[in-house]
C-alpha atoms as a PDB file:
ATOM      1  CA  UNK A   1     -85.746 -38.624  20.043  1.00  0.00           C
ATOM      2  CA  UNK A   2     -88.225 -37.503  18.075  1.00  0.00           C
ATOM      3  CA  UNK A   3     -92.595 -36.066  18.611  1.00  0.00           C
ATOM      4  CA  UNK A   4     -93.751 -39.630  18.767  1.00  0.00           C
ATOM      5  CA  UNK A   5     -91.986 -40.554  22.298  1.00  0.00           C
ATOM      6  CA  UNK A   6     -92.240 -38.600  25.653  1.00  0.00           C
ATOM      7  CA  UNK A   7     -89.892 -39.233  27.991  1.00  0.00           C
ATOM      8  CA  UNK A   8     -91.201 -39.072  32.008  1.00  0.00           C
ATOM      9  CA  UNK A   9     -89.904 -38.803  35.393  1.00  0.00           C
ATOM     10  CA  UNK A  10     -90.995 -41.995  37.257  1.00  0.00           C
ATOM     11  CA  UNK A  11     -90.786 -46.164  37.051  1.00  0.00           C
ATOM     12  CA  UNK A  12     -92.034 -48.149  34.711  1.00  0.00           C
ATOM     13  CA  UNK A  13     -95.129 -50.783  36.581  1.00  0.00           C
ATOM     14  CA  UNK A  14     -93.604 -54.129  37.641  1.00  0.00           C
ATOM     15  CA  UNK A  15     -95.023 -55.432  34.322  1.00  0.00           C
ATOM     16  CA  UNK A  16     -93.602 -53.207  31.957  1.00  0.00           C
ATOM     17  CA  UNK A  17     -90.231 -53.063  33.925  1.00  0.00           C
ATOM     18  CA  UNK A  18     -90.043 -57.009  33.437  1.00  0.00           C
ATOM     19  CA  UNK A  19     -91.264 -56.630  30.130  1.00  0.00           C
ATOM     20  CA  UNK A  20     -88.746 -54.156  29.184  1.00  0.00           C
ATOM     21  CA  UNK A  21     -85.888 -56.359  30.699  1.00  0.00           C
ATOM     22  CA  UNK A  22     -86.755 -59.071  28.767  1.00  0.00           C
ATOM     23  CA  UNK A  23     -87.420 -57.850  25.387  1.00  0.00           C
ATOM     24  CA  UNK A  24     -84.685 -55.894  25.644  1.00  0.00           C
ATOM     25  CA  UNK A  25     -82.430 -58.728  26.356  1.00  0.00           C
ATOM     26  CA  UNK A  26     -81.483 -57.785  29.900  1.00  0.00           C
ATOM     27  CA  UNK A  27     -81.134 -60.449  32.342  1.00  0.00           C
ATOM     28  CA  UNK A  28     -85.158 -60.906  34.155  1.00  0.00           C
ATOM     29  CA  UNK A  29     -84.983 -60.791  37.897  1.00  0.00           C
ATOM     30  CA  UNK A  30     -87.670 -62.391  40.166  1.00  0.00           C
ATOM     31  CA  UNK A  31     -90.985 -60.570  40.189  1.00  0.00           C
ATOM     32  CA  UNK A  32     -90.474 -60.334  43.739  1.00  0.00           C
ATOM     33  CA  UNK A  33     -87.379 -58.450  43.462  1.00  0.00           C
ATOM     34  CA  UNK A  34     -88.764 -56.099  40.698  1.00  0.00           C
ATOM     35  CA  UNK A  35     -91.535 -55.304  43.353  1.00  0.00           C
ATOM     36  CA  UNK A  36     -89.395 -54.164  45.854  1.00  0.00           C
ATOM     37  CA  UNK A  37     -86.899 -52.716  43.561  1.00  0.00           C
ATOM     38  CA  UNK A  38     -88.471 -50.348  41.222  1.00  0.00           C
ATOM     39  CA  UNK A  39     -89.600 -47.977  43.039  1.00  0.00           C
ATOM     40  CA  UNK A  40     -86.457 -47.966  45.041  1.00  0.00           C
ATOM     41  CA  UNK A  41     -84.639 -45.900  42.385  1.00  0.00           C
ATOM     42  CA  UNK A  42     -83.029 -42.682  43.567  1.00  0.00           C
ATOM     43  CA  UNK A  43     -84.028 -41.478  39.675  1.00  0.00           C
ATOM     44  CA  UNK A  44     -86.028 -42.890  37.011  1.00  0.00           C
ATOM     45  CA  UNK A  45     -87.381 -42.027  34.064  1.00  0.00           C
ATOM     46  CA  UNK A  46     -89.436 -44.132  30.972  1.00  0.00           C
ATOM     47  CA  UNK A  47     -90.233 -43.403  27.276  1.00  0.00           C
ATOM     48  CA  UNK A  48     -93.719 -43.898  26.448  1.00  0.00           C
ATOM     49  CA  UNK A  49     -94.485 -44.041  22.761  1.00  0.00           C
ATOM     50  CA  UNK A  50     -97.289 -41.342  21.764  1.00  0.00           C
ATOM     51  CA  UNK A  51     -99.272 -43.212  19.390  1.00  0.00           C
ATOM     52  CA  UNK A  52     -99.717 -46.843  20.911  1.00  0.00           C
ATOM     53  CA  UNK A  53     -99.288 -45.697  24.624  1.00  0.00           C
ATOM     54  CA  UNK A  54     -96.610 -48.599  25.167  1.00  0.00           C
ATOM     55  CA  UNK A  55     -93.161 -47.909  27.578  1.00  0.00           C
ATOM     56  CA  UNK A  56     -90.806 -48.367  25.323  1.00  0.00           C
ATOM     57  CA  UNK A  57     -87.155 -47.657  26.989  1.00  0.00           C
ATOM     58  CA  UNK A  58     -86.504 -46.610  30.694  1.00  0.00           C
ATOM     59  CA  UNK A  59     -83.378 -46.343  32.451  1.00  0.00           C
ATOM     60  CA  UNK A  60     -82.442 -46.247  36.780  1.00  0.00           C
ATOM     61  CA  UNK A  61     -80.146 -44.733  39.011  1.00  0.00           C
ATOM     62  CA  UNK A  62     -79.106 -46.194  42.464  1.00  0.00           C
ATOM     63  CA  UNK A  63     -77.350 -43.682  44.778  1.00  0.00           C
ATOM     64  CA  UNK A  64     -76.837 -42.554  48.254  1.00  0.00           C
ATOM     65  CA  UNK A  65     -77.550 -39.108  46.995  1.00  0.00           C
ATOM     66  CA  UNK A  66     -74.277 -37.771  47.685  1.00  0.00           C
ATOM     67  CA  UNK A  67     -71.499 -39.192  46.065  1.00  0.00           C
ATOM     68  CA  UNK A  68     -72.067 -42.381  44.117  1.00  0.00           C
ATOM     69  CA  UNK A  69     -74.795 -43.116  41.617  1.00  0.00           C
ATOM     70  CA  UNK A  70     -74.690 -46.292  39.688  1.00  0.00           C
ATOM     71  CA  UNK A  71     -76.970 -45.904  36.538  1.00  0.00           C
ATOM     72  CA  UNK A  72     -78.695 -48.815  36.308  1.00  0.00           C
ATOM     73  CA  UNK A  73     -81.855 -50.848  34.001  1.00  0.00           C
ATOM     74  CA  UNK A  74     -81.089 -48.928  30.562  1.00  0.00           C
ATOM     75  CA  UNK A  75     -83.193 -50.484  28.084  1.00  0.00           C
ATOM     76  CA  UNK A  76     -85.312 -49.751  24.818  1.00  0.00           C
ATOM     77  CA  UNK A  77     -87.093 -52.452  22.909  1.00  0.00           C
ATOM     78  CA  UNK A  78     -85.613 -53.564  20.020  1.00  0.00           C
ATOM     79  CA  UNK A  79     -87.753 -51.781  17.674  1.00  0.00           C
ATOM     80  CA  UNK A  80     -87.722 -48.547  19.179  1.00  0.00           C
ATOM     81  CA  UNK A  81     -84.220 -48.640  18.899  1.00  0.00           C
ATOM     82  CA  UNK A  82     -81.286 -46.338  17.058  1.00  0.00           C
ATOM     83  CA  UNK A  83     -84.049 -43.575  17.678  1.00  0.00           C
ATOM     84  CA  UNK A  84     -82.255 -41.563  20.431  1.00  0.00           C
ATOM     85  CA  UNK A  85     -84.362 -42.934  23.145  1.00  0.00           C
ATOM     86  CA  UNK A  86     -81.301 -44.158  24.893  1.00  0.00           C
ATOM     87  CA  UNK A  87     -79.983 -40.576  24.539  1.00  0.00           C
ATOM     88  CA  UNK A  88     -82.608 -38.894  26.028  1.00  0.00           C
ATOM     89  CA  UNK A  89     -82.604 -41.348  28.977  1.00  0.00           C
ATOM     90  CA  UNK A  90     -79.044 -41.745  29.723  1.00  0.00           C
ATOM     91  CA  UNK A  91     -79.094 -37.181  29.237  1.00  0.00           C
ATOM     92  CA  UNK A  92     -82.153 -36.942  31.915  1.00  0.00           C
ATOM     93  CA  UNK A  93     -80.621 -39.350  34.329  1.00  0.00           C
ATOM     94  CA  UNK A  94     -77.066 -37.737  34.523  1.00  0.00           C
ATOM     95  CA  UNK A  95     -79.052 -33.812  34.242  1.00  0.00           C
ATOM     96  CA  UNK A  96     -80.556 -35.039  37.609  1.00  0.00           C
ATOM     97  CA  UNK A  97     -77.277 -36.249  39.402  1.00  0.00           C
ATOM     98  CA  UNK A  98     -75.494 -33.051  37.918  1.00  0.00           C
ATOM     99  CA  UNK A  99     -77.891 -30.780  39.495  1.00  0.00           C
ATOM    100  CA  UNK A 100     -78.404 -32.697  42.718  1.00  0.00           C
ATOM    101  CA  UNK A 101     -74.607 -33.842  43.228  1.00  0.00           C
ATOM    102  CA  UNK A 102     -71.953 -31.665  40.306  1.00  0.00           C
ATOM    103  CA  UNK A 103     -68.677 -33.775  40.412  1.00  0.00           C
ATOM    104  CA  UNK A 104     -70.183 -36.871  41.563  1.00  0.00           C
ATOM    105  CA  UNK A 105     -69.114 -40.650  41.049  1.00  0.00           C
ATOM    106  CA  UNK A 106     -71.184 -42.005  38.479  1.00  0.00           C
ATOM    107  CA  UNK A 107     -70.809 -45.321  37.246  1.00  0.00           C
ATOM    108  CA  UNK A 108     -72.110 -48.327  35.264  1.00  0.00           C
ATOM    109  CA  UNK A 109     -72.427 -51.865  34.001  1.00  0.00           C
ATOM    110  CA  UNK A 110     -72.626 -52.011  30.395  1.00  0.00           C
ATOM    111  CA  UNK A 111     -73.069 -54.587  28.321  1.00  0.00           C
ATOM    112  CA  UNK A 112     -71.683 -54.318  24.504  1.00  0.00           C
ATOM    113  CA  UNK A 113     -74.761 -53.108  22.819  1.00  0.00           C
ATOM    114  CA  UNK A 114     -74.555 -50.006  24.867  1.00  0.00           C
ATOM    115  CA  UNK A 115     -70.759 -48.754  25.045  1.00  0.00           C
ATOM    116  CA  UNK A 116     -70.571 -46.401  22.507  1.00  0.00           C
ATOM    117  CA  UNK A 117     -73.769 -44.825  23.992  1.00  0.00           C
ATOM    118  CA  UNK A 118     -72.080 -44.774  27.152  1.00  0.00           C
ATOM    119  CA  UNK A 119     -68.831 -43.293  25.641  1.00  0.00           C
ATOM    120  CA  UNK A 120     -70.544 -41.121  23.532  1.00  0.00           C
ATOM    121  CA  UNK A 121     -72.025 -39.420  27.579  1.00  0.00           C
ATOM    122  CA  UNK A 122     -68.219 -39.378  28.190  1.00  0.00           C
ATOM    123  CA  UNK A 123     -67.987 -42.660  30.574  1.00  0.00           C
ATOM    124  CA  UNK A 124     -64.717 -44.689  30.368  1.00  0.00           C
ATOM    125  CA  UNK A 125     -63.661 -48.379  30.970  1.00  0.00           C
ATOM    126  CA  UNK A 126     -61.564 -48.497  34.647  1.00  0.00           C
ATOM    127  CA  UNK A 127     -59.628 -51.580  34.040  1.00  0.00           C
ATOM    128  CA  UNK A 128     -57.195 -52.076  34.535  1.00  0.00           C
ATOM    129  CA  UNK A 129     -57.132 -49.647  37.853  1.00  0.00           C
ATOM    130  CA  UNK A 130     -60.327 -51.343  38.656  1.00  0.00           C
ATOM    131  CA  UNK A 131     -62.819 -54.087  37.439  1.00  0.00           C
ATOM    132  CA  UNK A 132     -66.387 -54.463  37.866  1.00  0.00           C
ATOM    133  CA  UNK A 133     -67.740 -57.607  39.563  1.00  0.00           C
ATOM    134  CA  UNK A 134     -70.460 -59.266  41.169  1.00  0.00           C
ATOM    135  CA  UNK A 135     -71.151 -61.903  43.479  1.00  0.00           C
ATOM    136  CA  UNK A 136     -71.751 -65.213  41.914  1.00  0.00           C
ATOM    137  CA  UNK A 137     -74.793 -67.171  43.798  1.00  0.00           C
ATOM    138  CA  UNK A 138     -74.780 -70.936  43.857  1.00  0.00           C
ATOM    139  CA  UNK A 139     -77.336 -72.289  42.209  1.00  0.00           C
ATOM    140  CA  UNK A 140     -78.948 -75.176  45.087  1.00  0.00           C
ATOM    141  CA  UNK A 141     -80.137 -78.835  43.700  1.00  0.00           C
END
C-alpha cells in the first residue's frame, strides 16, 4: 500500500460501511443491522485515501477473544483495488489476533475475488473435513 492511503484502527460510519459493501460487491445488510453491528467488531480497521479523504477498503473480525476469530467485511472499492490495500488490512487484522491470542482459530468466508489474497496470508479451504454454511431465511409473501 502505498503514501496515498492510511490505514486506521476503528469502523468505518454506518454510511461508509454500507457504502463499502455495496460498491464493493458484498452482499448490503439492513441499515438496522449495520447499526448494531459495526461497532460490534472485536477488531477493525479502514483505509482512508490521503488526498480525497474517502474510506476506501476496511475489513472486521468477530471473536470471543480467546480462541476463534472469524475475519469478516473485507472490502476495497473497485478502483482502489490491486493496490495492496487488502494486504495491509487482512496483515493488521491477523497482527492483532496474533498478539492477543498466538495459535488461535482463525477463519473466513471468502468469496472468489479474494482467495488468493487469503492464500497468499496462508489460509486453506477445509472441505472436505468441513464446509462452511449458513442458515437460509425464508423469504415471507
Amino acid at each position: 500500500m502505498d503514501d496515498s492511503y492510511r490505514l486506521e484502527a476503528g469502523s468505518p460510519s454506518v454510511d461508509d460501511y454500507l457504502r463499502l459493501r455495496r460498491e464493493a460487491g458484498l452482499s448490503e445488510p439492513a441499515r438496522e443491522q449495520a447499526v448494531r453491528g459495526v461497532d460490534g467488531a472485536w477488531a477493525s480497521v479502514k483505509v482512508i485515501h490521503r488526498p480525497t479523504g474517502e474510506i476506501v477498503g476496511m475489513g472486521r473480525v468477530i471473536s470471543d477473544g480467546g480462541w476463534y476469530f472469524h475475519i469478516v467485511d473485507m472490502a476495497v472499492l473497485p478502483a482502489h483495488q490491486r493496490r495492496g490495500i487488502g494486504d495491509a488490512v487482512l496483515d493488521a487484522l491477523l497482527a492483532e489476533i496474533d498478539a492477543a491470542a498466538p495459535g488461535a482459530y482463525v477463519n473466513l468466508l471468502g468469496d472468489p475475488p479474494g482467495w488468493r489474497l487469503y492464500q497468499r496470508h496462508g489460509f486453506v479451504e477445509t472441505a472436505p473435513g468441513t464446509i462452511g454454511m449458513r442458515r437460509a431465511l425464508e423469504t415471507k409473501s
